[in-house]
C-alpha atoms as a PDB file:
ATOM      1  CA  UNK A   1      19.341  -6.659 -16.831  1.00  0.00           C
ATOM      2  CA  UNK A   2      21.197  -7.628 -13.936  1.00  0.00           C
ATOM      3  CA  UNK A   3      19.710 -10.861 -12.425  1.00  0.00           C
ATOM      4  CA  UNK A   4      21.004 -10.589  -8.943  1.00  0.00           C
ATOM      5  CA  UNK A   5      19.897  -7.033  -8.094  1.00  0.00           C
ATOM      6  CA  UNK A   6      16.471  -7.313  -9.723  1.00  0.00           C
ATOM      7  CA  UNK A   7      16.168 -10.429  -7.389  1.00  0.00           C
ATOM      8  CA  UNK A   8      17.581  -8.056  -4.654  1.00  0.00           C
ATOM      9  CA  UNK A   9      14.468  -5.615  -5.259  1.00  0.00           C
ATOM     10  CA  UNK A  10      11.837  -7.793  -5.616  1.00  0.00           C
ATOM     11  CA  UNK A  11      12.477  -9.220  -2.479  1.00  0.00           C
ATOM     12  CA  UNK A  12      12.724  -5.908  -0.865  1.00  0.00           C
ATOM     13  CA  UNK A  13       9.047  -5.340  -3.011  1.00  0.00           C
ATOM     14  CA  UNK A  14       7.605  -8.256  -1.165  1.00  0.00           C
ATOM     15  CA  UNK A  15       9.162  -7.205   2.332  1.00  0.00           C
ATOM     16  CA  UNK A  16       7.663  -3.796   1.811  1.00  0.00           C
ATOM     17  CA  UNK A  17       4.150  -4.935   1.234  1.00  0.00           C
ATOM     18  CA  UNK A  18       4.101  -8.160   3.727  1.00  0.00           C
ATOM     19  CA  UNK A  19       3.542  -5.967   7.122  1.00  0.00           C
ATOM     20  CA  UNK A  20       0.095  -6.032   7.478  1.00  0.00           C
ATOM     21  CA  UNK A  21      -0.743  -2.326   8.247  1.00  0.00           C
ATOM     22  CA  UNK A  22      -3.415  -0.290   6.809  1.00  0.00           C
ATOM     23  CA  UNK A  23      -3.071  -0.992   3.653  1.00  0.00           C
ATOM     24  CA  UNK A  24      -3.046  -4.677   3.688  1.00  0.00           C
ATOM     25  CA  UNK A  25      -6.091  -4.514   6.406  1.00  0.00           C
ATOM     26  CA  UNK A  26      -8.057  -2.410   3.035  1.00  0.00           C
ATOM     27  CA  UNK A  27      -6.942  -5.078   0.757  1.00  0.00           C
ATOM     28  CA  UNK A  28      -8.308  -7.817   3.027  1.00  0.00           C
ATOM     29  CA  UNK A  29     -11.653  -6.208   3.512  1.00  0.00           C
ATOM     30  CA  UNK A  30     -12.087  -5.063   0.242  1.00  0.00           C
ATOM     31  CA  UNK A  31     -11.408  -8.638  -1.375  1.00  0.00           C
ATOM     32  CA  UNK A  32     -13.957 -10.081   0.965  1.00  0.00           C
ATOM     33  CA  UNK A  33     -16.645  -7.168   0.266  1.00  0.00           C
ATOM     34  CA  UNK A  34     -15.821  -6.886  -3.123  1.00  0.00           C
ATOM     35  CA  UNK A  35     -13.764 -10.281  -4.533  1.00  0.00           C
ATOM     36  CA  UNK A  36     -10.287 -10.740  -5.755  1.00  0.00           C
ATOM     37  CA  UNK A  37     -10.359  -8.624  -8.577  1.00  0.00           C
ATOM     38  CA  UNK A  38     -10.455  -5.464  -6.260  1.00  0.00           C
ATOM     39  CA  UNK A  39      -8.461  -6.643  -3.735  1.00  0.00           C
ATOM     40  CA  UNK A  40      -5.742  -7.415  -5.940  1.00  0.00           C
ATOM     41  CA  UNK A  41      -6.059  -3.305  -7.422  1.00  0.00           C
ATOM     42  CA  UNK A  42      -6.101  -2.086  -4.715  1.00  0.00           C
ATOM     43  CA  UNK A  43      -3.459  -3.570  -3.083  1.00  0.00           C
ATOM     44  CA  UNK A  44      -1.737  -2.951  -6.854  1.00  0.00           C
ATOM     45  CA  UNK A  45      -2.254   0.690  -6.168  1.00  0.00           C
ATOM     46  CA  UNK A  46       0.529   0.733  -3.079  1.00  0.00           C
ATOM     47  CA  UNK A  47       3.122  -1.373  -5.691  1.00  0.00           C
ATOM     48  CA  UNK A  48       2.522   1.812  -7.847  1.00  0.00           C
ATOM     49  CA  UNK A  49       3.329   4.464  -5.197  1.00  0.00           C
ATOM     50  CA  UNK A  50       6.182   2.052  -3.992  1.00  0.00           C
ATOM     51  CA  UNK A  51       7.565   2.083  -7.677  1.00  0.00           C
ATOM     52  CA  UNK A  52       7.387   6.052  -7.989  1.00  0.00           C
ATOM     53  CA  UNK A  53       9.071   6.230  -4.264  1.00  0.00           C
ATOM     54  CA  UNK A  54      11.366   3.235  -5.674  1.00  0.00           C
ATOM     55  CA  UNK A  55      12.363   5.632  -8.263  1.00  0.00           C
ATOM     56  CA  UNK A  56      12.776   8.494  -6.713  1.00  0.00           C
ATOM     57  CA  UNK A  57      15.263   6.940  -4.422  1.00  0.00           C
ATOM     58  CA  UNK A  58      16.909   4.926  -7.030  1.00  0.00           C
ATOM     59  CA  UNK A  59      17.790   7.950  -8.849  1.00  0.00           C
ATOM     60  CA  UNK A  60      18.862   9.753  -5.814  1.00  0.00           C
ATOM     61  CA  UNK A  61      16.330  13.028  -6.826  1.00  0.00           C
ATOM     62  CA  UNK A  62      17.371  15.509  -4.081  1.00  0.00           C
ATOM     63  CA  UNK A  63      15.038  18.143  -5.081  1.00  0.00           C
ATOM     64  CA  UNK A  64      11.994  16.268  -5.123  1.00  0.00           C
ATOM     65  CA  UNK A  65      12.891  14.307  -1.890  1.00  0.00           C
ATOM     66  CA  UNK A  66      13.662  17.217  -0.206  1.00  0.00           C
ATOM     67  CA  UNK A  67       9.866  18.861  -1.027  1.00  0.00           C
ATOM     68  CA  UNK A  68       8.224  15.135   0.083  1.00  0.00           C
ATOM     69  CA  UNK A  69      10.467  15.548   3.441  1.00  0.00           C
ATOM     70  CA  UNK A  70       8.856  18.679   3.756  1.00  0.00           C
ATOM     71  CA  UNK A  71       5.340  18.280   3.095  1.00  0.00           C
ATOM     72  CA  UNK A  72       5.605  14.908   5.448  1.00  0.00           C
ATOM     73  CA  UNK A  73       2.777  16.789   7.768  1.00  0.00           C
ATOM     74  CA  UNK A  74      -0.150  17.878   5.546  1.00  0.00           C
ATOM     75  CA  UNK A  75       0.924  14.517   3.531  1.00  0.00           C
ATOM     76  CA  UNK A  76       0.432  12.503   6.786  1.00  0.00           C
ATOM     77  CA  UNK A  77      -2.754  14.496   7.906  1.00  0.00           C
ATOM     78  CA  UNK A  78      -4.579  13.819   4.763  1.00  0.00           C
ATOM     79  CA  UNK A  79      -3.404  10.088   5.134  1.00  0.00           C
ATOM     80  CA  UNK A  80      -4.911  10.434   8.536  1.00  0.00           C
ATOM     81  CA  UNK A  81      -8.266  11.933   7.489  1.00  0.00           C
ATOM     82  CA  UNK A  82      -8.740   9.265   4.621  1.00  0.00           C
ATOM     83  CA  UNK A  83      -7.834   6.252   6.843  1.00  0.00           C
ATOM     84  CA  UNK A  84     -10.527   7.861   9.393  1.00  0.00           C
ATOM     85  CA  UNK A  85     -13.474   8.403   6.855  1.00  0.00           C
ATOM     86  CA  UNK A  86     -12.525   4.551   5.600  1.00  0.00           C
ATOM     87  CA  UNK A  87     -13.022   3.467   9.062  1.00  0.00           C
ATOM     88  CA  UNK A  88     -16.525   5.556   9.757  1.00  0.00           C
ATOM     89  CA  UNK A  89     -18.087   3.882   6.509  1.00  0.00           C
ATOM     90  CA  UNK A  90     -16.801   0.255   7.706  1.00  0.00           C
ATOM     91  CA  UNK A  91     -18.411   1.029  11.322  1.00  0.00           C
ATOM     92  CA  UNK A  92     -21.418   2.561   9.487  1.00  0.00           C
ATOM     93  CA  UNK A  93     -21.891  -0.069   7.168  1.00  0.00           C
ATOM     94  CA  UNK A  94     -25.081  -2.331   6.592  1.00  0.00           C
ATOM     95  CA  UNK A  95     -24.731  -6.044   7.088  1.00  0.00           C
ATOM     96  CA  UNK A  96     -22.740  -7.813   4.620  1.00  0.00           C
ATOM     97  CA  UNK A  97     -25.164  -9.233   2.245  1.00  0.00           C
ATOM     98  CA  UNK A  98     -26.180  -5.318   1.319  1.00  0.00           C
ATOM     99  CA  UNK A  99     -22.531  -4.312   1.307  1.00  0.00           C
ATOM    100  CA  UNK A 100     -22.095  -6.685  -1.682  1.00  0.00           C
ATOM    101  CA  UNK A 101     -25.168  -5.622  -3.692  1.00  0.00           C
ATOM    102  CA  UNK A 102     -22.858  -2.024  -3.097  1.00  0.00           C
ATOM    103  CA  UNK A 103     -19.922  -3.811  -4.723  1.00  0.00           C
ATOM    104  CA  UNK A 104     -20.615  -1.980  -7.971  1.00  0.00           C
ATOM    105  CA  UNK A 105     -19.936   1.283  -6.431  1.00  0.00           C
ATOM    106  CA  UNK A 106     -15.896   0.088  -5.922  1.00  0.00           C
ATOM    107  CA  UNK A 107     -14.472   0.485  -9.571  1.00  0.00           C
ATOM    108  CA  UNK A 108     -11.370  -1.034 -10.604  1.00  0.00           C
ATOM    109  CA  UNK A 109     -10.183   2.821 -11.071  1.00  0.00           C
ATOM    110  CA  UNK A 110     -11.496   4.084  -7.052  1.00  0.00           C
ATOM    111  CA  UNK A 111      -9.508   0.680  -5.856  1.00  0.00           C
ATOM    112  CA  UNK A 112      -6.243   1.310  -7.127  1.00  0.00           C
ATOM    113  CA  UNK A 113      -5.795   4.935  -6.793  1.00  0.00           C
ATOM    114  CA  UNK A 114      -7.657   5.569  -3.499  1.00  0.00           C
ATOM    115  CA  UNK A 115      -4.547   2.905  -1.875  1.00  0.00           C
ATOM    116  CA  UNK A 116      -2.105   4.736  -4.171  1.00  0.00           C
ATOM    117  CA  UNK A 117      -2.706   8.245  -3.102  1.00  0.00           C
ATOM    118  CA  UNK A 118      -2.631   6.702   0.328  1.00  0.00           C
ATOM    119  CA  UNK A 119       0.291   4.705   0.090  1.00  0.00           C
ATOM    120  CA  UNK A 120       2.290   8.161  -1.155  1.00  0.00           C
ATOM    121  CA  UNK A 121       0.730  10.314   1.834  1.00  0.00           C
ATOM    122  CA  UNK A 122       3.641   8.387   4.025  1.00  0.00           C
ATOM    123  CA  UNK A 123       6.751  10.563   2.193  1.00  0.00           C
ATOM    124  CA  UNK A 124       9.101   8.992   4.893  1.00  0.00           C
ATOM    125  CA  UNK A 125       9.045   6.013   3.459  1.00  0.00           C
ATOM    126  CA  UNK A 126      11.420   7.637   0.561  1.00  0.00           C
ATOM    127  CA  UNK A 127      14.223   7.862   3.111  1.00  0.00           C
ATOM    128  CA  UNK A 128      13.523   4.244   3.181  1.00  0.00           C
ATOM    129  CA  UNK A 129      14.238   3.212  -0.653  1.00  0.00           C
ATOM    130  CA  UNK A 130      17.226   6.146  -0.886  1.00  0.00           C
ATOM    131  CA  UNK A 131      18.709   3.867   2.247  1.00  0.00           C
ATOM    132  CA  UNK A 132      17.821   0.851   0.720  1.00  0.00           C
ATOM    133  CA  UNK A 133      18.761   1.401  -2.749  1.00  0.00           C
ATOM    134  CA  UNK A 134      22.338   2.317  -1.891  1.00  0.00           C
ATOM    135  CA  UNK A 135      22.991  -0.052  -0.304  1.00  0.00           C
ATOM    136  CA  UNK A 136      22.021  -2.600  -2.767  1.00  0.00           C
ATOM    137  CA  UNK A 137      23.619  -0.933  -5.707  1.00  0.00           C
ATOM    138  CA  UNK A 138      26.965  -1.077  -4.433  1.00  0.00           C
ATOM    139  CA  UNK A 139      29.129  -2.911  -6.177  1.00  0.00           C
ATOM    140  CA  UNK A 140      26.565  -2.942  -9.671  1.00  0.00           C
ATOM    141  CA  UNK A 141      27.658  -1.089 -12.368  1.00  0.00           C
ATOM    142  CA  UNK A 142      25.993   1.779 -13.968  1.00  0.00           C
ATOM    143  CA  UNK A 143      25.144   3.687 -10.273  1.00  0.00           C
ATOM    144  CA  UNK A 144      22.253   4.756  -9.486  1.00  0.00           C
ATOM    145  CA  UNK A 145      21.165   5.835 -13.033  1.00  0.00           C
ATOM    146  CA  UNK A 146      19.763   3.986 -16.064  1.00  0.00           C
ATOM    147  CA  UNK A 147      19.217   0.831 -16.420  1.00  0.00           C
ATOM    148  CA  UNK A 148      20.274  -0.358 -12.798  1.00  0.00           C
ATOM    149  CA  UNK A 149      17.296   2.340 -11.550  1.00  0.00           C
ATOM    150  CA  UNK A 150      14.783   0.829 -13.739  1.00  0.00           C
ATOM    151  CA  UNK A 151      15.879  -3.003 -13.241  1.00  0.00           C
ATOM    152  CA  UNK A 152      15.705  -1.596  -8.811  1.00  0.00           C
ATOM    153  CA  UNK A 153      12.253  -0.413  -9.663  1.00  0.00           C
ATOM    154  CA  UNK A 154      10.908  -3.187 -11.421  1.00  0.00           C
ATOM    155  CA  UNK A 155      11.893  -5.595  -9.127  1.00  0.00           C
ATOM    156  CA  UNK A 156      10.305  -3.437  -6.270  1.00  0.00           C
ATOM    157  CA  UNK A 157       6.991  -3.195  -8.008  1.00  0.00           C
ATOM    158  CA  UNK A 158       6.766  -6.595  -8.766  1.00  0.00           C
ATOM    159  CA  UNK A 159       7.928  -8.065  -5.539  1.00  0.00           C
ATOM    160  CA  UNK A 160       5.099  -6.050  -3.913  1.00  0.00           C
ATOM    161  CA  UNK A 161       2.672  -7.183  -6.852  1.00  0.00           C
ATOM    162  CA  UNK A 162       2.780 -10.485  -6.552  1.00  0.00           C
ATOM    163  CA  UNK A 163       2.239  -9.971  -2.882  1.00  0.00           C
ATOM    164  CA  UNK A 164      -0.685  -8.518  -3.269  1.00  0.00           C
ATOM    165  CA  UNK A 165      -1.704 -11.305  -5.588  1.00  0.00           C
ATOM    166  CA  UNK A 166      -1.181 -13.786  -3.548  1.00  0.00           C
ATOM    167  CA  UNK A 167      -2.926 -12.264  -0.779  1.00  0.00           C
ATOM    168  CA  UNK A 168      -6.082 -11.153  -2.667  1.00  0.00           C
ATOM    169  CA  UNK A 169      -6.465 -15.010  -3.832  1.00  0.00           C
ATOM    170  CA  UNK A 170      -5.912 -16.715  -0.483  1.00  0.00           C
ATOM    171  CA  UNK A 171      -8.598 -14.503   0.851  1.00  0.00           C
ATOM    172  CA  UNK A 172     -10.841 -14.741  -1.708  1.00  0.00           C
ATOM    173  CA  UNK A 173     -10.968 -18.539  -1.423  1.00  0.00           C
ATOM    174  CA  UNK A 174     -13.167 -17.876   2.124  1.00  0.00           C
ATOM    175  CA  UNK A 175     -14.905 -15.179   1.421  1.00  0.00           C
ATOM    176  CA  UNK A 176     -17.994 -17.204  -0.116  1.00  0.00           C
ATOM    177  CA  UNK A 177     -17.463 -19.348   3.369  1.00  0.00           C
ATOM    178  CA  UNK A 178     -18.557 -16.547   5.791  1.00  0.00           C
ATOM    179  CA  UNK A 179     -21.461 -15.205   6.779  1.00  0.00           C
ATOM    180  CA  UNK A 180     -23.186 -12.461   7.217  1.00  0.00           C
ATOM    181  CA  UNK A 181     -22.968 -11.536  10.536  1.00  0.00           C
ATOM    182  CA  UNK A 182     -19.727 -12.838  10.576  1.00  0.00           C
ATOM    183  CA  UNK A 183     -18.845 -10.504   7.485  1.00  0.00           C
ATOM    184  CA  UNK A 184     -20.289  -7.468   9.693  1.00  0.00           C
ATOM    185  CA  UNK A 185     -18.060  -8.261  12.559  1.00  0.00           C
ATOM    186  CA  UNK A 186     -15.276  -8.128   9.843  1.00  0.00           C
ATOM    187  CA  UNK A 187     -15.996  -5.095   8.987  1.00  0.00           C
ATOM    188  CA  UNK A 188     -16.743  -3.049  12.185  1.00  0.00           C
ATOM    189  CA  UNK A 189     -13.116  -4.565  13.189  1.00  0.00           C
ATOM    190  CA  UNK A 190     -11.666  -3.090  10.230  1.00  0.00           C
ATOM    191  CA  UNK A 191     -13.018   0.015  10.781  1.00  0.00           C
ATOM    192  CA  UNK A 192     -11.658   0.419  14.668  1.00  0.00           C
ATOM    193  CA  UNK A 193      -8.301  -1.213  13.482  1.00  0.00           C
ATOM    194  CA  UNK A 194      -8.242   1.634  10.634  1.00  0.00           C
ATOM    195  CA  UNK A 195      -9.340   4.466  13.391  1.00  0.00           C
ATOM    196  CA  UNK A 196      -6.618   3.339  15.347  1.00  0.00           C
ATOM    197  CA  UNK A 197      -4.279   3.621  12.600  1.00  0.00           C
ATOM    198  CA  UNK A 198      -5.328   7.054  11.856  1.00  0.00           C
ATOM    199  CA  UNK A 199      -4.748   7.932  15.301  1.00  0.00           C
ATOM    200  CA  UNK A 200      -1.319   6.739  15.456  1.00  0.00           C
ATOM    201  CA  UNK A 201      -0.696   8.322  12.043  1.00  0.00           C
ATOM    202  CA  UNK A 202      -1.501  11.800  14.075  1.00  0.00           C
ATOM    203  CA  UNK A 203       0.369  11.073  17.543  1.00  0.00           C
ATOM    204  CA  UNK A 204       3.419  10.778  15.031  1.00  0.00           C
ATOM    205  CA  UNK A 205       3.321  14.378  14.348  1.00  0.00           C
ATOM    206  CA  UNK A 206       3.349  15.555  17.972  1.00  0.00           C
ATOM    207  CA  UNK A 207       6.274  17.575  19.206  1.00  0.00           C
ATOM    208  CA  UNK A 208       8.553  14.783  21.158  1.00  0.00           C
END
């Protein structure tokens, strides 16, 4: 494995991840509604869709980023509608104490996929890694193919693991600290900043 571009990739994992957008705003709220455990999966779910998008780019798979290009609008519209119906149950929910006693409702399983399936409903981020990728391959042997994909990929997913990781814990270590009605005012903020979000996601998709 070459040392110097898996570093390369996992700190283009962790600069990938660090934005706090929607994703990182679910992660948040779900480790203080839920704990660490779930926070941590669900923010492990958007490592996975970065890894897939890592190596589709790596690869340099015209056909299938061609067909992602393409279905960028339904992609972005069900991204949209989930990131809507996400923020209607944070507005909607009951104060925070009850929304624990709910915790058992979030499985490990729900968590990770739900922020994976979002995470790949934004296909432009492909042209992203593609960009990326080349440009720190150059000069490492083997291309694009093989073992310099995989070590890329790795170093992608982990980088934006160990994010997550670290994120999940250094939240969790208030979340026993806060209140209820303080909890509540978390979440009805969530819920706007995640309407917003969907909002934007739509205005992107307007003719310019």
């Amino acid at each position: 494995m070459d040392s110097t571009l898996f570093l390369k990739a996992l700190v283009i994992g962790l600069s990938i991840a660090a934005p706090v957008g929607p994703i990182g705003l679910l992660c948040i709220q779900r480790t203080l509604a839920h704990g660490r455990t779930i926070g941590f999966l669900s923010g492990l779910g958007a490592a996975l869709a970065d890894a897939c998008y890592g190596a589709i780019g790596a690869l340099g798979v015209s056909a299938v980023i061609a067909s992602m290009v393409a279905a960028r609008v339904p992609l972005a519209l069900a991204g949209a509608a989930f990131l809507a119906w996400m923020g209607v149950q944070l507005l909607r929910a009951p104060v925070a104490t009850q929304a624990r006693q709910a915790a058992d409702a979030t499985t490990p399983l729900k968590a990770t996929l739900s922020v994976f399936l979002l995470t790949l409903a934004n296909p432009m981020t492909i042209l992203s890694f593609v960009a990326v990728f080349a440009t720190i391959s150059t000069g490492h042997t083997g291309g694009s193919g093989g073992i310099p994909a995989a070590t890329m990929v790795l170093g992608v997913f982990l980088g934006s693991a160990l994010w997550w990781l670290g994120l999940s814990t250094m939240v969790s270590s208030v979340r026993h600290k806060l209140s209820a009605k303080t909890m509540q005012s978390i979440n009805r903020l969530s819920g706007a900043i995640l309407l917003a979000f969907a909002v934007y996601q739509l205005s992107t998709l307007l003719p310019r």
